[in-house]
Structure formats: structure tokens, C-alpha cells
Protein backbone atom coordinates (compact mmCIF):
# COMPACT_ATOMS: atom_id res chain seq x y z
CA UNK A 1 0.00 0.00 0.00
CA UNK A 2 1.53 2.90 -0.70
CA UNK A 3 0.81 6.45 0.58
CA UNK A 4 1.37 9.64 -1.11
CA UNK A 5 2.23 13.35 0.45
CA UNK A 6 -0.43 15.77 0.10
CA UNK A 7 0.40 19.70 1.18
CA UNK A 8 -3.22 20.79 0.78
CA UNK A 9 -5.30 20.47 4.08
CA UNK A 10 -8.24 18.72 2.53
CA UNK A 11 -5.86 16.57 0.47
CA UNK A 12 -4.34 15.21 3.34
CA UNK A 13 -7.24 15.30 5.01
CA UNK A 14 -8.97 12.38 2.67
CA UNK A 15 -6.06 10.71 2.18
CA UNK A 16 -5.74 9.71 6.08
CA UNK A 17 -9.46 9.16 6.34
CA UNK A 18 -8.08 6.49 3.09
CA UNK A 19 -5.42 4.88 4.54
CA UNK A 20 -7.11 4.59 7.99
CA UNK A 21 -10.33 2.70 6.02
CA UNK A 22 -7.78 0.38 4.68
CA UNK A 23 -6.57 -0.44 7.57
CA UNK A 24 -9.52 -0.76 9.36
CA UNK A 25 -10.59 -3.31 7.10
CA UNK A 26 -8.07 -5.86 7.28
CA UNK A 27 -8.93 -8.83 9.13
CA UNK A 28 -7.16 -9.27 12.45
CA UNK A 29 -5.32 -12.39 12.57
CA UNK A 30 -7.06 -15.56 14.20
CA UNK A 31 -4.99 -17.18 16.88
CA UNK A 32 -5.21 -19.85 19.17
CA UNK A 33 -5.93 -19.14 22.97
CA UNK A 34 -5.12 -21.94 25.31
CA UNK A 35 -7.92 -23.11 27.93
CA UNK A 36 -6.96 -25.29 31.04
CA UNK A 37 -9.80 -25.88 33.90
CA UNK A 38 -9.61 -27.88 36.66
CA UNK A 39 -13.13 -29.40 37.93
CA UNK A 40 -12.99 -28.67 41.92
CA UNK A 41 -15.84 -30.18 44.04
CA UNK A 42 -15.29 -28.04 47.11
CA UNK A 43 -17.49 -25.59 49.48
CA UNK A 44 -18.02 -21.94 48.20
CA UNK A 45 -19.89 -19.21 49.76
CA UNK A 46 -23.00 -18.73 47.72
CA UNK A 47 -24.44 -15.25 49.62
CA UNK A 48 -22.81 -12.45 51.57
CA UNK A 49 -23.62 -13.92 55.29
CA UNK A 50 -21.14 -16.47 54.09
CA UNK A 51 -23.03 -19.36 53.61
CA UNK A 52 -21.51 -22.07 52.05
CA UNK A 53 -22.78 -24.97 49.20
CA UNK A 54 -21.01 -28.10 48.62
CA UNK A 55 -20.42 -26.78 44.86
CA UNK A 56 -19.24 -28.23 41.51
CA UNK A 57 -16.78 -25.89 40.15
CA UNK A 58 -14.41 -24.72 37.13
CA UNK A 59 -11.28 -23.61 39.13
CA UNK A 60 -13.25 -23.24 42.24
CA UNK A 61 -15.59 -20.59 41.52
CA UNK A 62 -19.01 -20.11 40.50
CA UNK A 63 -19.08 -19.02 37.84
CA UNK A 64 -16.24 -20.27 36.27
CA UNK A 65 -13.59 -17.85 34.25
CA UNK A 66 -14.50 -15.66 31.46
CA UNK A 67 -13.32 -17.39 28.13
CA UNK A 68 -12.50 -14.69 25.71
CA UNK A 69 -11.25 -14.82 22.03
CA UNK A 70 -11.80 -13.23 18.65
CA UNK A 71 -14.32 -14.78 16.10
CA UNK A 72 -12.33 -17.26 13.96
CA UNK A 73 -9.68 -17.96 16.90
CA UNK A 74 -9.18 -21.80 17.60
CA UNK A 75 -9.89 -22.44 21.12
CA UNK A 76 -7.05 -25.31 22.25
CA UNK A 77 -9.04 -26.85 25.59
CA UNK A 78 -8.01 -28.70 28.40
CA UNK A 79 -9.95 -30.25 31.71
CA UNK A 80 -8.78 -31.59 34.38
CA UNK A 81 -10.55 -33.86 36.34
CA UNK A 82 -8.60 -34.46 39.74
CA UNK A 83 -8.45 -37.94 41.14
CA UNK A 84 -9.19 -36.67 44.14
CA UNK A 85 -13.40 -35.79 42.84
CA UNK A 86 -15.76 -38.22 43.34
CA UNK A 87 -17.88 -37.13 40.37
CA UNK A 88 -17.35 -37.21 36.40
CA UNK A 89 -17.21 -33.85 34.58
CA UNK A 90 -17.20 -31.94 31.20
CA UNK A 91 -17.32 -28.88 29.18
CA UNK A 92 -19.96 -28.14 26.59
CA UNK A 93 -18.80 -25.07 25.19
CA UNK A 94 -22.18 -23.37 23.27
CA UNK A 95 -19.93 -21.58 20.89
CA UNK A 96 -18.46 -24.89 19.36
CA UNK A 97 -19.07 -26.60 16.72
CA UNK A 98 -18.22 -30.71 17.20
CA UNK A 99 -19.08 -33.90 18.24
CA UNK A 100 -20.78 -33.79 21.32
CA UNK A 101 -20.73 -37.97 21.75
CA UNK A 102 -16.53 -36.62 21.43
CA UNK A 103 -15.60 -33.67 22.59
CA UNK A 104 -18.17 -33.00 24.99
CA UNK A 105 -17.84 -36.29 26.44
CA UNK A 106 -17.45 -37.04 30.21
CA UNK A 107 -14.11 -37.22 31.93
CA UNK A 108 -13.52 -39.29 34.90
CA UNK A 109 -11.87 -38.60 38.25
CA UNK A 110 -8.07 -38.89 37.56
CA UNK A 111 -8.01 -38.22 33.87
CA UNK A 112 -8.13 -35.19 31.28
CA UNK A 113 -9.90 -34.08 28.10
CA UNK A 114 -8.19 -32.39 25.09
CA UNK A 115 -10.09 -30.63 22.07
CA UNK A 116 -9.89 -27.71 19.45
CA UNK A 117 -12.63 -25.80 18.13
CA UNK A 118 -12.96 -22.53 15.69
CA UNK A 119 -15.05 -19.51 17.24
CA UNK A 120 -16.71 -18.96 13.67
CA UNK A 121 -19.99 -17.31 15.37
CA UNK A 122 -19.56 -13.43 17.43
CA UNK A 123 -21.52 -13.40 20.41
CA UNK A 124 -21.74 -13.97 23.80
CA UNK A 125 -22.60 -17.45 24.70
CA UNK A 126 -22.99 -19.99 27.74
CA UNK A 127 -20.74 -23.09 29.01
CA UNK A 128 -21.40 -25.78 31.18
CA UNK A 129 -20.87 -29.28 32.48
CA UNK A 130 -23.08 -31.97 30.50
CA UNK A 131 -22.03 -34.90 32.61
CA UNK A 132 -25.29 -37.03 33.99
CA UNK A 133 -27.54 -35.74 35.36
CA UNK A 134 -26.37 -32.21 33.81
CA UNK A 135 -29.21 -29.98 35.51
CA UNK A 136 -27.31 -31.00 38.56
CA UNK A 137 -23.60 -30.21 37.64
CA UNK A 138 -24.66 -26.85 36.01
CA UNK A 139 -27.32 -26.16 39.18
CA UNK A 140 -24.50 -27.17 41.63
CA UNK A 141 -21.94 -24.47 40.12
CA UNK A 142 -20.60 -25.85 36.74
CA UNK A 143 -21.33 -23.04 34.11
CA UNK A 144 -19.53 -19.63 33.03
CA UNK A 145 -19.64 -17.80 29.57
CA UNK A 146 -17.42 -17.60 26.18
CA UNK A 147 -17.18 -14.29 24.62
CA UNK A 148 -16.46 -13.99 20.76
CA UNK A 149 -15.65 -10.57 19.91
CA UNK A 150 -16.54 -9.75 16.78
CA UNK A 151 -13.21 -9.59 14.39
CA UNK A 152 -13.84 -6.15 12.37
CA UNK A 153 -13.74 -5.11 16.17
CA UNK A 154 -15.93 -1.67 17.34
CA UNK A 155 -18.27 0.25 14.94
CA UNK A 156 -20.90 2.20 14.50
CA UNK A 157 -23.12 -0.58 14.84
CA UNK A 158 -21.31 -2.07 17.72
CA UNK A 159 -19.74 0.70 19.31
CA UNK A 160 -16.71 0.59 22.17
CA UNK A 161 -17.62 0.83 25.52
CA UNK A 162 -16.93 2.54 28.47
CA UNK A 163 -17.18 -0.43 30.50
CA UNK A 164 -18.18 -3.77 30.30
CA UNK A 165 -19.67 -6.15 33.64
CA UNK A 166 -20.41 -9.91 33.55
CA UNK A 167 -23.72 -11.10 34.78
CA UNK A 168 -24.92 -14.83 35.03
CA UNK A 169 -28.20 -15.75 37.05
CA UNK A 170 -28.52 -19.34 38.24
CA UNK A 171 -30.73 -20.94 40.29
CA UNK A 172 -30.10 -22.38 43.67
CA UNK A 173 -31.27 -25.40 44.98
CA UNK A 174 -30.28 -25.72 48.72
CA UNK A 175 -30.35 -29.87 48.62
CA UNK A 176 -27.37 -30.17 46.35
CA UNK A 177 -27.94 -33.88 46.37
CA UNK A 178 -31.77 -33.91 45.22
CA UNK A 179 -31.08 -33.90 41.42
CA UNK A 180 -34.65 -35.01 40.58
CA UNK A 181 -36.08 -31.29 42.79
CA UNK A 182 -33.56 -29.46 39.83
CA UNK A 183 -35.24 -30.98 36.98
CA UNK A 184 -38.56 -30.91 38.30
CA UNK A 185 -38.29 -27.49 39.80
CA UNK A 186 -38.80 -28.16 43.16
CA UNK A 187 -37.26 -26.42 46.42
CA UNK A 188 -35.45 -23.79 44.61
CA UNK A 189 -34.18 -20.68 47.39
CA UNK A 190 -32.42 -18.07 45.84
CA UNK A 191 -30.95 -16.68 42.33
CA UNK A 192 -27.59 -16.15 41.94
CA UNK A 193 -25.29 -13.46 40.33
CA UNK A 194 -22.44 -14.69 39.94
CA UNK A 195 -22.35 -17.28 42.28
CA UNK A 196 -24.39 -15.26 45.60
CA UNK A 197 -27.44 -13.94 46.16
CA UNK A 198 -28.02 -10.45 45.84
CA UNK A 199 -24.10 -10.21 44.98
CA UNK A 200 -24.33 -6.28 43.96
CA UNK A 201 -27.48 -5.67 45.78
CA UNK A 202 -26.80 -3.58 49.03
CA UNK A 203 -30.72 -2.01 49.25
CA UNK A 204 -32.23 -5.66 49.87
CA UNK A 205 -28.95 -7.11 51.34
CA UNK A 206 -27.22 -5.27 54.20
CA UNK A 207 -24.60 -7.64 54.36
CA UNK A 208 -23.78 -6.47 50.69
CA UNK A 209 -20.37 -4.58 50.00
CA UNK A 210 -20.08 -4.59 46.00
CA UNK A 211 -22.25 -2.62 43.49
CA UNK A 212 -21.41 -2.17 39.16
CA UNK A 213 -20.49 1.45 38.61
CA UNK A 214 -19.80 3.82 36.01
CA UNK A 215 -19.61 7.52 35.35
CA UNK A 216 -22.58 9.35 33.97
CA UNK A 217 -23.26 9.15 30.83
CA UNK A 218 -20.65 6.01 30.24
CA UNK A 219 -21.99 3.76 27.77
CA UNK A 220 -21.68 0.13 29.86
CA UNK A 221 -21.95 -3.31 28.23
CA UNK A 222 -23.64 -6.55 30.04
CA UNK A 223 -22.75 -10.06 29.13
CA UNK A 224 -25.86 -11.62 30.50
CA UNK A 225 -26.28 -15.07 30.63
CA UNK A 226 -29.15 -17.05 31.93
CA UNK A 227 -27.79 -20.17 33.08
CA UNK A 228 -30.75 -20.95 35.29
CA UNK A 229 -32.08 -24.43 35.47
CA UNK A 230 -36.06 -23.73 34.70
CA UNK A 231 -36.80 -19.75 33.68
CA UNK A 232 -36.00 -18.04 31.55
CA UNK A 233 -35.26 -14.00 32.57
CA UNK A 234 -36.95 -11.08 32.03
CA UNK A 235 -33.73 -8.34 31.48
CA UNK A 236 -34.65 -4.96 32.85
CA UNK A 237 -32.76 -2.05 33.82
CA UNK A 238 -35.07 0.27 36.50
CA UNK A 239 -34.80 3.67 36.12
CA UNK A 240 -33.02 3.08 32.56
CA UNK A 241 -33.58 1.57 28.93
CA UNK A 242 -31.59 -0.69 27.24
CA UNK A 243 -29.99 1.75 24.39
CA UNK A 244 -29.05 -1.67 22.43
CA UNK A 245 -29.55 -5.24 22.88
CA UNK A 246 -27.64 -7.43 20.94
CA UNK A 247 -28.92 -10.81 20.72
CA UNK A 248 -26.58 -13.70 21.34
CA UNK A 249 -24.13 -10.74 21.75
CA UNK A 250 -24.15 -10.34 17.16
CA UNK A 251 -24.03 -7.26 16.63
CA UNK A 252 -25.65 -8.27 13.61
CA UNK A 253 -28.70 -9.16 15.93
CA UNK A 254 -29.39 -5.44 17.22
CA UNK A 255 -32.59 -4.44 18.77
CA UNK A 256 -32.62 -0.40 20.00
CA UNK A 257 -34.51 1.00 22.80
CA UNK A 258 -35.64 -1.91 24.98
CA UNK A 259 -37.40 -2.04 28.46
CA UNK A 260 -37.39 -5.39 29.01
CA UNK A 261 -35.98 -8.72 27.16
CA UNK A 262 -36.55 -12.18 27.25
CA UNK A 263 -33.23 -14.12 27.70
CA UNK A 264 -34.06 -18.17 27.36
CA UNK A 265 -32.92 -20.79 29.68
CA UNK A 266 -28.84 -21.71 28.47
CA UNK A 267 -28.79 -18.32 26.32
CA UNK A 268 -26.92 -15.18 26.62
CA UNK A 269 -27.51 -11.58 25.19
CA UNK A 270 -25.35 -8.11 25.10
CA UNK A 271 -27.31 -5.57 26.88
CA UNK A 272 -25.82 -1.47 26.35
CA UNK A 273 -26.60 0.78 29.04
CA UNK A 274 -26.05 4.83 29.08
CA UNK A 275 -26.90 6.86 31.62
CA UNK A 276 -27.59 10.48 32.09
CA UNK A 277 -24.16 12.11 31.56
CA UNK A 278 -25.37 15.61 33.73
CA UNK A 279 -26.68 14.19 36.83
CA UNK A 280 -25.59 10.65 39.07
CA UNK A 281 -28.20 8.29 39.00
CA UNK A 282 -28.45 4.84 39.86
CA UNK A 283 -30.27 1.68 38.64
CA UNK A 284 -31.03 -1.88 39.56
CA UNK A 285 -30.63 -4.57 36.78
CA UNK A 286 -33.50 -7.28 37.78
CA UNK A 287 -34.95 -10.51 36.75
CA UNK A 288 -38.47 -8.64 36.55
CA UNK A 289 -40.07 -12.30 37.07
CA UNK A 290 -40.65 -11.40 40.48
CA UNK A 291 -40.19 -14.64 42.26
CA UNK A 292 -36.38 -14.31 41.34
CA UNK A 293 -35.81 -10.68 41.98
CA UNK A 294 -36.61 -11.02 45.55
CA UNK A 295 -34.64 -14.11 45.51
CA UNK A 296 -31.98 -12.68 44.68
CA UNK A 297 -31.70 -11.43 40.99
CA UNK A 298 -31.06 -7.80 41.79
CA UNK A 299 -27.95 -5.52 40.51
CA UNK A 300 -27.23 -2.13 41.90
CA UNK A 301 -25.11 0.04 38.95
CA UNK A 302 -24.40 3.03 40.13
CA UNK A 303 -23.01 6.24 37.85
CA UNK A 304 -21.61 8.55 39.88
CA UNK A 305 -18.73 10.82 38.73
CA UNK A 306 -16.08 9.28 41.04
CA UNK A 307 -16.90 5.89 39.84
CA UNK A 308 -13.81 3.62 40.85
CA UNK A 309 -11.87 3.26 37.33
CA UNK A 310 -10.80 -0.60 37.39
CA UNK A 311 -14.41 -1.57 37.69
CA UNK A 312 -15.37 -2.68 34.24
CA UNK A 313 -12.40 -2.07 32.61
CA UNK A 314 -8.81 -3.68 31.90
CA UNK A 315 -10.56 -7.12 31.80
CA UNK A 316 -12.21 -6.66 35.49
CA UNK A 317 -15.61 -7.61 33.91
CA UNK A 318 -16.56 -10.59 36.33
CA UNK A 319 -16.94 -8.50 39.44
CA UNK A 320 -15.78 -11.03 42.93
């Protein structure tokens, strides 16, 4: 490509906005990201009191780690399944494309699973344990989310955010033995967010120290998923409007101007929020079903002008 010297203003002028178009539009490189989990069956602490669950976990936590990579990256994978567990585990990655009698087959205690798979699809999408009986490995803790940014990057359709937060709401079923009450939806006590009960929710939750934040006016990007058992969730944001909602996080898939969306059981959206940028205001991100809200699914984002600058940026999306 070559690139000529232009003395006139306007010349130069449309010659940068020329080169920078070019460049713009050549494809970023795929490359492969490496993957390693561990399954851990251990106690975590599923609510600010400090209660704790005999869990089923990638790496120990619930959820598990965010999984990011560009679309048309191969994904190199590797679990671990400890000797030490009692249990058989997997990964079902909803962004792949393979075998699931293969890939996605269980691993016993004491032994590891390798696979490869190309992100062809942009979005924002949900993994699990399938292992037998799967409602109870993904109820008990095994889940987390793949993201698959889009590989012309930011645009005018998907523009770059200010800050971007994790969200995944899962149900909790106290008996962690009673895999029949998960299927049937029986007993249920509580929604997660990532892994507690009203996790960012200090108005219903005294015992709560962490809220989302932002400045005014900040555009901020959820990763929702809804890996939830039984319901699907209704997405709203109180005192707000969605500005976009990208379905399956494709910014292809854009809906503007949305109260309140539907996210399916095992799915995952991209919800944009902006706030007022000449006042602080506050909102709460529920589960409008009710019955979950006051279970739990409540989010406190607050945009306030001395909004803490690592939250939601830097990769500090999956607020612990």
C-alpha cells in the first residue's frame, strides 16, 4: 500500500481518512488461545452472610472464568478432572461446533480431556458441564460464559464501551444432592449473580459490599447469561432503557430502545446501558419475574462521577 504526500489540508485530510479505512478493514489475525480448567468439588460461599454450598466448580468458583477470544480464533481446551473428585465432569462449550458424543464427552476422576474448536460465530454465549444428570452439575456451580468478539472489532453498529460487567443468574437449589427437585423445579431458594445472592445488591442485602459502577453518561456493556435451570429471565434495567440489545451478543442481531428482554434458559444476550451524563443516577438490573428478583436477581449500577476506574475495565468484567 503505498501512501502519497499531500500539502493541501483537505488533500491530506482524505487521504488519512483512506489509509485509515484500509486499515480498518483488514482482518485481524485468528490465533489460538489456550484453555486449562480444573473441575474442583469443594465448598463456596454462595451469599454475603457467608453461607456455604457443597459446589461443583471450574477452578473453584461459580461461575467459572471468562473465556474470551476473537471470532475465527481456535480455542485449544483442556480439563482436568482431579483424582481426588468423586464425580465425572465436562465442558460443553455453546460456541463450538463438534461432536458432542466426542468432545463433549465425560471425563472421569483422575483423567483429562483435550479438544480444538474454531469460534466462527460473534456473540456472547454460555458453558457448562453436560455430565449425567447435567441440571445438577450446572445447578451445583458448573457453568460460566465464552465471549467472541466480533473480528472487524468496534463500529458504529457495535460501538466501544466505556465499560463492560459480567452477569450470570442461576438458580439455587439448597439440597445439592436432590437432582430429581432441579429438573422438576422443586425447592429452589435463591438466584444467583455470579455465584451469591443479591451479589451487587446492598438495598435488599445489608450484608452487601459490592455494586457495578460507572460515570454518567458512560456507555456500559452486560454479558448476561441465563444459566438458570427452569426460567428463563426477564432483562430490565429500573430507572433506565436498554440503548441496544444485541442478541446472542451479534451485533448483527441489534434491537434499539428496549425495556425489558426475554433471555431463554442456556442463552446469553449483550445488553448497552447509558446513563444520564449531567446528573448521578443509579439503577437496579433485575430478573423482573418477580419470584427471582426477591430471591436474589437484583444488581445495583451506580453512575456517579467518582466511579472507581478498574471496575469494568482492563478485563475486570466478572466482578468477585
Amino acid at each position: 500500500m503505498s501512501i502519497k504526500i499531500f500539502t493541501h489540508p483537505a488533500k491530506f485530510a482524505v487521504a488519512a481518512i483512506s489509509v485509515l479505512t484500509v486499515l480498518a478493514a483488514e482482518p485481524i489475525a485468528a490465533k489460538t488461545v489456550k484453555v486449562t480448567m480444573t473441575a474442583k468439588e469443594a465448598n463456596v460461599v454462595i451469599d454475603n452472610k457467608g453461607t456455604e454450598y457443597p459446589a461443583w466448580t471450574y477452578d473453584g468458583k461459580i461461575p467459572g472464568p471468562v473465556v474470551r477470544v476473537t471470532e475465527g480464533d481456535t480455542v485449544d481446551f483442556t480439563l482436568n478432572n482431579p483424582k481426588e473428585n468423586k464425580e465425572s465432569h465436562s465442558m460443553d462449550f455453546h460456541a463450538a461446533i463438534v461432536d458432542v458424543l466426542k468432545e463433549f464427552s465425560e471425563v472421569k476422576p483422575g483423567e483429562s480431556k483435550h479438544f480444538t474448536f474454531v469460534a466462527n460465530h460473534p456473540g456472547v454465549y454460555m458453558y457448562h458441564c453436560g455430565a449425567a444428570t447435567m441440571a445438577q452439575h450446572i445447578a451445583r456451580g458448573m457453568y460460566g460464559i465464552i465471549i467472541v468478539d466480533p473480528k472487524n472489532g468496534y463500529s458504529n453498529a457495535y460501538p466501544k464501551p466505556d465499560r463492560e460487567y459480567v452477569l450470570i443468574q442461576s438458580q439455587y437449589f439448597p439440597n445439592a444432592k436432590d437432582k430429581d427437585a432441579m429438573i422438576e423445579d422443586r425447592g429452589w431458594a435463591g438466584s444467583l449473580i455470579n455465584g451469591k445472592i443479591f451479589h451487587y445488591d446492598p438495598v435488599h442485602d445489608e450484608n452487601a459490599s459490592l455494586t457495578l459502577q460507572s460515570k454518567p453518561g458512560e456507555r456500559v456493556r452486560i454479558f448476561f447469561v441465563n444459566a438458570n435451570i427452569n426460567h428463563p429471565v426477564a432483562f430490565h434495567p429500573i430507572a433506565g432503557i436498554w440503548d441496544r440489545v444485541y442478541i446472542n451478543g451479534n451485533p448483527q442481531n441489534t434491537l434499539y430502545g428496549i425495556q425489558t428482554r426475554n433471555v431463554p434458559i442456556a442463552s446469553a444476550d449483550t445488553f448497552d446501558l447509558v446513563s444520564p451524563a449531567d446528573h448521578p443516577t443509579n439503577n437496579a438490573i433485575v430478573d423482573h419475574t418477580m419470584g427471582a428478583a426477591m430471591r436474589g436477581a437484583i444488581t445495583v449500577l451506580m453512575n456517579m462521577p467518582d466511579a472507581d476506574p478498574k471496575l469494568g475495565t482492563n478485563g475486570n468484567i466478572l466482578i468477585r
